[in-house]
N, C-alpha and C. Protein backbone atom coordinates (compact mmCIF):
# COMPACT_ATOMS: atom_id res chain seq x y z
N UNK A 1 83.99 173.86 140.26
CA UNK A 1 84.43 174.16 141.61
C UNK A 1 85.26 172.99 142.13
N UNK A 2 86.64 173.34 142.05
CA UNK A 2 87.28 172.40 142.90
C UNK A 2 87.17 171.36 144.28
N UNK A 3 86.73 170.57 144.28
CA UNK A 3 86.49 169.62 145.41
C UNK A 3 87.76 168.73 146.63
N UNK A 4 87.82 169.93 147.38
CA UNK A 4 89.31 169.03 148.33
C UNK A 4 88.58 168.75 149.66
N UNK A 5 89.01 168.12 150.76
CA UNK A 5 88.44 166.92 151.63
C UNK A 5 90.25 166.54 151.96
N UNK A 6 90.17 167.25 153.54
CA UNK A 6 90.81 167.30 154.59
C UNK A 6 91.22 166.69 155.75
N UNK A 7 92.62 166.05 156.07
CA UNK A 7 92.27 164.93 157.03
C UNK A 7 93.67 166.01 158.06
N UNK A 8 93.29 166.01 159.40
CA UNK A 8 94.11 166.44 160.45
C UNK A 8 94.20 166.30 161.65
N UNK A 9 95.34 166.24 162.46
CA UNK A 9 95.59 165.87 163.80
C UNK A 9 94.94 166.64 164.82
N UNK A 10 94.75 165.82 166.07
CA UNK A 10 94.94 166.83 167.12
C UNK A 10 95.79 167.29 168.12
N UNK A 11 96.87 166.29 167.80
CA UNK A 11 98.35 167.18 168.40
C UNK A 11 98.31 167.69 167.87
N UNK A 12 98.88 168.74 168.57
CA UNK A 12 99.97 170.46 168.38
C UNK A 12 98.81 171.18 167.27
N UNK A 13 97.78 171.05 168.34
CA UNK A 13 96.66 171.76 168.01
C UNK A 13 96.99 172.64 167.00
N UNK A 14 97.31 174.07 167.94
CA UNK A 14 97.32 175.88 167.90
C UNK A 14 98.28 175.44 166.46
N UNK A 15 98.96 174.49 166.51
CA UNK A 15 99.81 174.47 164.87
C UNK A 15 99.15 173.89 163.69
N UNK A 16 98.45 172.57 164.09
CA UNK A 16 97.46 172.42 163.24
C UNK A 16 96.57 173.34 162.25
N UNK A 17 95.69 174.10 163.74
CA UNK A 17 94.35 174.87 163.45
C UNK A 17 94.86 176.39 162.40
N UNK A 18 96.08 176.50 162.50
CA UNK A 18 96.76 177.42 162.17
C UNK A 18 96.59 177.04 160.29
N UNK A 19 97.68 175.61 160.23
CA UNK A 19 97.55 175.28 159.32
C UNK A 19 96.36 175.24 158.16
N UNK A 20 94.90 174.50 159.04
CA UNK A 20 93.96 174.78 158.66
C UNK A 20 93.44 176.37 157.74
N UNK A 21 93.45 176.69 158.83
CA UNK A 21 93.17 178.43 158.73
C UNK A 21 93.78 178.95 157.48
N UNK A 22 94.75 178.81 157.03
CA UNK A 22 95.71 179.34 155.97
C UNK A 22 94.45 178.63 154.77
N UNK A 23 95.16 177.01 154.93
CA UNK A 23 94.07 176.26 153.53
C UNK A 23 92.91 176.90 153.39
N UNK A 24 91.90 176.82 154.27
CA UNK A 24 90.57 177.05 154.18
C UNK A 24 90.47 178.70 153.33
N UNK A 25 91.40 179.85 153.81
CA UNK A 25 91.62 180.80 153.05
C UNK A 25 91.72 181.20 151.64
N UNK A 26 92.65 180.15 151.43
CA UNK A 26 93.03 179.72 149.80
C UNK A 26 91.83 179.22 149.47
N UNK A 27 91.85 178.22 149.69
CA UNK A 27 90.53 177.18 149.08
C UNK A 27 89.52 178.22 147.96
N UNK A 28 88.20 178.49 149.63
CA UNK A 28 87.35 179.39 149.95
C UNK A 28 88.04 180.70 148.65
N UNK A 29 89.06 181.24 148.67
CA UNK A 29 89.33 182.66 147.61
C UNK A 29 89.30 182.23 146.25
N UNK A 30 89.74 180.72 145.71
CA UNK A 30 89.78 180.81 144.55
C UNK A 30 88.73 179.46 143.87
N UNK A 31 87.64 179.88 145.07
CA UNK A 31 86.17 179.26 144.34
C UNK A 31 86.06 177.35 144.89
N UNK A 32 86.98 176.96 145.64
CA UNK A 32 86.79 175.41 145.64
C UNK A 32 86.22 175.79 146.66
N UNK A 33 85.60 174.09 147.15
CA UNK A 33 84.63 173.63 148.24
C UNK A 33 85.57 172.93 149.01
N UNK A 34 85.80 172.78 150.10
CA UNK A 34 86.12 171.70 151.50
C UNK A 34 84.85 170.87 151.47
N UNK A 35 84.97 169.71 150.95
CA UNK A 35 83.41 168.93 150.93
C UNK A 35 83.93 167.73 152.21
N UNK A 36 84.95 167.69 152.98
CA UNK A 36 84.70 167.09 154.03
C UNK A 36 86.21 167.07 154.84
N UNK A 37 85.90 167.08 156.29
CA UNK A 37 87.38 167.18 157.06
C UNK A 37 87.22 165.90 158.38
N UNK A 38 88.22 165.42 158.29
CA UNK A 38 88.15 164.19 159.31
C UNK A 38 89.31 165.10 160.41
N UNK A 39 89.17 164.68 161.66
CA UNK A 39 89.98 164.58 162.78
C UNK A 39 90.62 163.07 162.79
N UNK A 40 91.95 163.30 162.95
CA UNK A 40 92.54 161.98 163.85
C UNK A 40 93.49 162.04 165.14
N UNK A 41 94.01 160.78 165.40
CA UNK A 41 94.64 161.29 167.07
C UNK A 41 95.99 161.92 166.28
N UNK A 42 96.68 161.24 165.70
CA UNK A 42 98.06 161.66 165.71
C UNK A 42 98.56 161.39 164.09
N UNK A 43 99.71 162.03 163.54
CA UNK A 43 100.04 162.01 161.85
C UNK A 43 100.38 160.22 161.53
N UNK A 44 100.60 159.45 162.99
CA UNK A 44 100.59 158.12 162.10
C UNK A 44 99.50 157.48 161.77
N UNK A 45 98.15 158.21 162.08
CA UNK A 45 97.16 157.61 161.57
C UNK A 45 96.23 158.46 160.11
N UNK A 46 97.16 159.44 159.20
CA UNK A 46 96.70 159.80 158.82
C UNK A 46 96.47 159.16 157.31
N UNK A 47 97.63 158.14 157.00
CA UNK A 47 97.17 157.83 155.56
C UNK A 47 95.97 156.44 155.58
N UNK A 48 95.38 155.90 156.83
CA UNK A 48 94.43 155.25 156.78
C UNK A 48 93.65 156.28 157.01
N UNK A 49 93.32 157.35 157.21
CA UNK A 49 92.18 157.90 157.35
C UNK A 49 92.02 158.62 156.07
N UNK A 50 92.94 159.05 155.17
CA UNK A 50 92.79 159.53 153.66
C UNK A 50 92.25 158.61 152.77
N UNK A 51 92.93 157.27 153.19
CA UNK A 51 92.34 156.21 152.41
C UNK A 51 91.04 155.62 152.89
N UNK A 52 90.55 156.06 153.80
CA UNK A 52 88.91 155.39 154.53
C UNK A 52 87.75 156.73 153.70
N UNK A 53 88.40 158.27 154.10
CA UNK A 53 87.70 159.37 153.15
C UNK A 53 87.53 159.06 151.96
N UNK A 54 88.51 158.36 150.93
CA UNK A 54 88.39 158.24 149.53
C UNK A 54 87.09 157.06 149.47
N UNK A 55 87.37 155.96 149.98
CA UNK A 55 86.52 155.07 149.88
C UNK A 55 84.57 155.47 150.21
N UNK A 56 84.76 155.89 151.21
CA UNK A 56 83.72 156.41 151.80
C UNK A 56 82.87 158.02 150.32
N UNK A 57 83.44 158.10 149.94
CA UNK A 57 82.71 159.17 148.40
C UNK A 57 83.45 158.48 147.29
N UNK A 58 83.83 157.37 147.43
CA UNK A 58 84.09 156.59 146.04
C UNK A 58 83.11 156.73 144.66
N UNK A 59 82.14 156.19 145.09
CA UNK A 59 81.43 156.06 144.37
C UNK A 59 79.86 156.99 144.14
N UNK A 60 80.24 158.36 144.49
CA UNK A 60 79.32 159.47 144.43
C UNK A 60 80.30 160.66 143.74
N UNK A 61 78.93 161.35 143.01
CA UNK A 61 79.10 161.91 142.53
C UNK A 61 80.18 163.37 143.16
N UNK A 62 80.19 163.22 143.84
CA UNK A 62 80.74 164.35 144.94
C UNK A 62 82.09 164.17 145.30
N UNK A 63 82.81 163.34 144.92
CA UNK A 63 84.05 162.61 145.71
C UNK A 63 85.29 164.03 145.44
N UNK A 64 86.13 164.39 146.86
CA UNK A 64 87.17 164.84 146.33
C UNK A 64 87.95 164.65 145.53
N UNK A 65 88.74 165.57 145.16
CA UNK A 65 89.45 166.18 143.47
C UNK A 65 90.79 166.16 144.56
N UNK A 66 91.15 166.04 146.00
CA UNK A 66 92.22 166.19 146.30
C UNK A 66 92.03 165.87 148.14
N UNK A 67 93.11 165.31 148.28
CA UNK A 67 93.11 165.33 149.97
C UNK A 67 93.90 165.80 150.17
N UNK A 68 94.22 167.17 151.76
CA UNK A 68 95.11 167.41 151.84
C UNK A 68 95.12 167.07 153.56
N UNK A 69 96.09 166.63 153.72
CA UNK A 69 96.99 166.31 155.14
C UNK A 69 97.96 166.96 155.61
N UNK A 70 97.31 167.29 157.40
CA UNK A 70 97.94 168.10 157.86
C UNK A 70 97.94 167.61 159.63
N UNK A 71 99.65 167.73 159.45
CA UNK A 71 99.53 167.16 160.83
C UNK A 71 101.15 168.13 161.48
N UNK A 72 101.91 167.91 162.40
CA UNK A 72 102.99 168.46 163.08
C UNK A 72 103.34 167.54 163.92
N UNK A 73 104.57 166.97 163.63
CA UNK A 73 105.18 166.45 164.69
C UNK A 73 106.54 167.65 165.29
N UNK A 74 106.87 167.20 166.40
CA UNK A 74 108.04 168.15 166.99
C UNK A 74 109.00 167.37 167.59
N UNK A 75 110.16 167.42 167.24
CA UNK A 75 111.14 166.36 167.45
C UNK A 75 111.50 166.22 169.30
N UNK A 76 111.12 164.88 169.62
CA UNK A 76 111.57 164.61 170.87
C UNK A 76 113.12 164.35 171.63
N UNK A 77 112.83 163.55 172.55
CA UNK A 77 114.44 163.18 172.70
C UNK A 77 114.53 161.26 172.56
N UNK A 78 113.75 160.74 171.90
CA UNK A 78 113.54 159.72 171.50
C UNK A 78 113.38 159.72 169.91
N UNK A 79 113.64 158.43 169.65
CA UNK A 79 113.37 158.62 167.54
C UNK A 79 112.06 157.77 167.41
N UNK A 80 111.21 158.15 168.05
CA UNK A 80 109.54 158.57 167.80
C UNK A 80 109.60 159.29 166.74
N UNK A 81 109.83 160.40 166.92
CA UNK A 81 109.89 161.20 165.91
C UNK A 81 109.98 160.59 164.58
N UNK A 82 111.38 160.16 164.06
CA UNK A 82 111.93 159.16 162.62
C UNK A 82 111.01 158.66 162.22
N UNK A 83 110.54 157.61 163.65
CA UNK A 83 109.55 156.64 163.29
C UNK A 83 107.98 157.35 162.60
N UNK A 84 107.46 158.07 163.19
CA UNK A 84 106.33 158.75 162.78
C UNK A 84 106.49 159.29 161.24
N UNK A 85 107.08 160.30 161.50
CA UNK A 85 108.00 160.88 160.40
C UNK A 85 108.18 160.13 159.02
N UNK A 86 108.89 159.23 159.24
CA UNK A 86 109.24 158.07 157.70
C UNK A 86 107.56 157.33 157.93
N UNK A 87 106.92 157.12 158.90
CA UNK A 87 105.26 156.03 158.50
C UNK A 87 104.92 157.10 157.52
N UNK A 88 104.52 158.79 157.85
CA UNK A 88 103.33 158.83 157.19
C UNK A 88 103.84 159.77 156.08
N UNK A 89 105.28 159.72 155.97
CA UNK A 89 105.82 160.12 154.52
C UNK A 89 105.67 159.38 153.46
N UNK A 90 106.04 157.60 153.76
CA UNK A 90 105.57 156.06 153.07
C UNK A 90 104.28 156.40 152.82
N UNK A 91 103.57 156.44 153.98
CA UNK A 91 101.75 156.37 153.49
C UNK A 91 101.37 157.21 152.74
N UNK A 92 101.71 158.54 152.51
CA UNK A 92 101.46 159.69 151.68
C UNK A 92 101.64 158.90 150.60
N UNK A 93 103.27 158.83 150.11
CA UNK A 93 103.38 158.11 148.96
C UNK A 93 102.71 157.49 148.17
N UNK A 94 102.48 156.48 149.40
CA UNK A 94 101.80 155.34 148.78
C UNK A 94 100.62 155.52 148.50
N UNK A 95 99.83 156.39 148.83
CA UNK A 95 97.96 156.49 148.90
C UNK A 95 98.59 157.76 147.16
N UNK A 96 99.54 158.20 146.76
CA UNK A 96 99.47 159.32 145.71
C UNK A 96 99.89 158.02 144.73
N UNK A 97 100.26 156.97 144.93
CA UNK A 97 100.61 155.89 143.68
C UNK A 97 99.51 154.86 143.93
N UNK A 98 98.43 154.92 144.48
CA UNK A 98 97.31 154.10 144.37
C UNK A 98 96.15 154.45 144.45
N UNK A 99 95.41 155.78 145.01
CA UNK A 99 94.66 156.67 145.10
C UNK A 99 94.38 157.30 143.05
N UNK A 100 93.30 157.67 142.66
CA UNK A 100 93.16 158.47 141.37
C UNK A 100 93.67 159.88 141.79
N UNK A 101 93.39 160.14 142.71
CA UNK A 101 93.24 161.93 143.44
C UNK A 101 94.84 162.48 144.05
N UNK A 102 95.21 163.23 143.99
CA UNK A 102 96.47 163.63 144.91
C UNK A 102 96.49 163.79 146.19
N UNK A 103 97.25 163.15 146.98
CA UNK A 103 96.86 163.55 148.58
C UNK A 103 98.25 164.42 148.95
N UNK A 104 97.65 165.83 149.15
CA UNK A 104 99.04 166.25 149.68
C UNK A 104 99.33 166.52 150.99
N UNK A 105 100.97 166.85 150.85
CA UNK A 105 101.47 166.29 151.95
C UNK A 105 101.89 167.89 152.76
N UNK A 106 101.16 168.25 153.73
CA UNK A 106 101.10 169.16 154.44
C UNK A 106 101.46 168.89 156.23
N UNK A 107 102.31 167.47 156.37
CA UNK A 107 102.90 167.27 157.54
C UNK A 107 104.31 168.27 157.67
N UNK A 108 104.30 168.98 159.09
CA UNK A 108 105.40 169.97 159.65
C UNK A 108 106.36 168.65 160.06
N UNK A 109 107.35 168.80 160.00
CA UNK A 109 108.09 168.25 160.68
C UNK A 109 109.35 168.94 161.38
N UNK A 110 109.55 169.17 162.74
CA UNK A 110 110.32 170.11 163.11
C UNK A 110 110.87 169.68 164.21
N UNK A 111 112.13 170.34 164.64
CA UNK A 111 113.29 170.50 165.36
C UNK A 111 112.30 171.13 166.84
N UNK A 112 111.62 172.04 166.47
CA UNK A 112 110.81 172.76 168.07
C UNK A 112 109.58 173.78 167.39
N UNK A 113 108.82 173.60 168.46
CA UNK A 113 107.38 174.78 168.04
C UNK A 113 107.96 176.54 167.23
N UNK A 114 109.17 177.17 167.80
CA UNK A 114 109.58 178.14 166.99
C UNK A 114 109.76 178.41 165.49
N UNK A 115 110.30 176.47 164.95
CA UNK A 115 109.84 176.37 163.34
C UNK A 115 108.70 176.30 162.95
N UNK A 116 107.69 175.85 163.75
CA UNK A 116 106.48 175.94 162.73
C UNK A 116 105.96 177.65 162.53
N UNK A 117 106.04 178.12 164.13
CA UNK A 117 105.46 179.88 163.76
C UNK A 117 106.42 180.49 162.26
N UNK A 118 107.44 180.14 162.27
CA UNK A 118 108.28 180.68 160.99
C UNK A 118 108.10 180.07 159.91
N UNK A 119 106.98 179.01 159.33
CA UNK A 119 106.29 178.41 158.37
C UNK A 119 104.74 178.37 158.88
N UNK A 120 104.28 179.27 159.00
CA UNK A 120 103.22 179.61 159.54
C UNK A 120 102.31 180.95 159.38
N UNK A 121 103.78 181.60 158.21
CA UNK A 121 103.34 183.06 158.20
C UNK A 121 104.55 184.39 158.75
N UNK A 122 105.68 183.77 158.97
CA UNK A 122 106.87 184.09 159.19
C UNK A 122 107.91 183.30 157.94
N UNK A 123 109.15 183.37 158.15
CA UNK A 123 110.02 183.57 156.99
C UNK A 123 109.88 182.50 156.08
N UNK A 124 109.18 181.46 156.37
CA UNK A 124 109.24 180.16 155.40
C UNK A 124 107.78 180.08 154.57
N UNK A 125 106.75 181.86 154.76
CA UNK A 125 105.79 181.13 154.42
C UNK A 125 104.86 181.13 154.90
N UNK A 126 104.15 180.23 154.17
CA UNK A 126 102.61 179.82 155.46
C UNK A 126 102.14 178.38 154.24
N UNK A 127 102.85 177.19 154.96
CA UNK A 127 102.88 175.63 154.53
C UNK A 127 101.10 175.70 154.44
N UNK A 128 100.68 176.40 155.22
CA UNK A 128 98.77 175.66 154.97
C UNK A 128 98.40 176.47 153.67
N UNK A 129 98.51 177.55 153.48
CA UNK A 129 98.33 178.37 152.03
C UNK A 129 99.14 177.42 151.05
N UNK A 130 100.13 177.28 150.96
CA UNK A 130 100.81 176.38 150.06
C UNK A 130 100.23 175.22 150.03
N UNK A 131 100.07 174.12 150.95
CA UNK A 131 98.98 173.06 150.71
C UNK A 131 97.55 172.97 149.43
N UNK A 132 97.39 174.23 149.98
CA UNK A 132 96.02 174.39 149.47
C UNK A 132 96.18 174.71 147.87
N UNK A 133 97.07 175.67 147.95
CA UNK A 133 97.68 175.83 146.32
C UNK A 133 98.09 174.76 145.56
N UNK A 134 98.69 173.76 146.32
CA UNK A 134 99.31 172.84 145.59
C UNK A 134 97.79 171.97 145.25
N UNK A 135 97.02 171.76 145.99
CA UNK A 135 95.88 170.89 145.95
C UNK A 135 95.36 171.38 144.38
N UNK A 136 95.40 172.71 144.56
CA UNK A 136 94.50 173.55 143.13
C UNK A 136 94.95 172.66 141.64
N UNK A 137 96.45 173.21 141.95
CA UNK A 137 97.46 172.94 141.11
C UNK A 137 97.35 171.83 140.55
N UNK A 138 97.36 170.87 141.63
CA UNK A 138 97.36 169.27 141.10
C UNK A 138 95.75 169.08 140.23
N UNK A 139 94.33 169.70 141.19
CA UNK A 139 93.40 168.75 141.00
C UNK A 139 93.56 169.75 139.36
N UNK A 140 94.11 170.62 138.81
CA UNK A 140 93.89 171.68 137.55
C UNK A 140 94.46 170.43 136.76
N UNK A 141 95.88 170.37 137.28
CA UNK A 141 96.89 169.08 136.22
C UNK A 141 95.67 167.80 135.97
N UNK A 142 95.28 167.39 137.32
CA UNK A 142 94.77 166.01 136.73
C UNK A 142 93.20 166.19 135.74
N UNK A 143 92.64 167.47 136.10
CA UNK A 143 91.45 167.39 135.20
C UNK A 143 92.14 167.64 133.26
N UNK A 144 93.39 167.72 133.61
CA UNK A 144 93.50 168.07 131.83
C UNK A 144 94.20 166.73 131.54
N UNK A 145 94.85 166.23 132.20
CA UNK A 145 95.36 164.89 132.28
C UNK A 145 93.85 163.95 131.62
N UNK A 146 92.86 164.23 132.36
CA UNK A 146 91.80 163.40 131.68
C UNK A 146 90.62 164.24 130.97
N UNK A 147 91.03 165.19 130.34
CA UNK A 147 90.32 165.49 129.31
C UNK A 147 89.32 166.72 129.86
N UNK A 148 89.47 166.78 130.68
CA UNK A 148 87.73 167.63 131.34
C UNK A 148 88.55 169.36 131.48
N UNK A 149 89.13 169.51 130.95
CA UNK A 149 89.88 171.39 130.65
C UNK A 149 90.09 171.47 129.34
């Protein structure tokens, strides 16, 4: 049973919870567990909180097979946005080249709330189903990567 462990915002809630909703779908249909979900305030605090989850089931038997991150920013009239935007694209990165586990990257990044409903289950999709797939995908690759398939 696949083991993924969830870290997400609470801006732009209704887009978040949305997001959620999709993963947990996937997950839940093709037999994995959600063995843990953190809240944070906002997507620039999300690759210290992926990296505090990993640490925190390091060393138990239980530890996620994958983190997935999910957050939405919506472009202002300031480059807040950029700034947010490029932190927790770096931190993703960086926690998937120092982390054993894949942390994927399920941050919206958008022009206005009308793009996310259209990656949400409208024409682009639904990014939280895809998250969750990709999580599968990866934790499938890395268990044959080390022998255990």
């Amino acid at each position: 049973m696949p083991r993924v462990a969830i870290v997400f915002t609470e801006w732009n809630d209704k887009i978040v919870r949305e997001l959620l909703n999709g993963c947990e779908g996937v997950i839940h249909r093709f037999g994995g567990n959600i063995i843990d979900k953190m809240l944070v305030p906002g997507c620039f605090e999300i690759p210290f909180a992926c990296r505090a989850l990993w640490h925190r089931f390091e060393k138990t038997d239980e530890k996620p097979e994958a983190i997935i991150a999910f957050g939405a920013v919506i472009r202002g009239g300031t480059p807040h946005f950029e700034y947010v935007c490029k932190a927790v694209t770096e931190g993703i990165t960086q926690l998937n080249l120092t982390l054993p586990i894949p942390v994927i990257f399920g941050i919206l990044t958008l022009d206005n709330e009308e793009q996310a409903w259209e990656r949400l289950g409208g024409k682009h999709g639904h990014k939280g189903e895809e998250a969750a797939i990709t999580a599968l995908k990866m934790i499938k690759n890395v268990r044959v990567l080390n022998g255990k398939i």
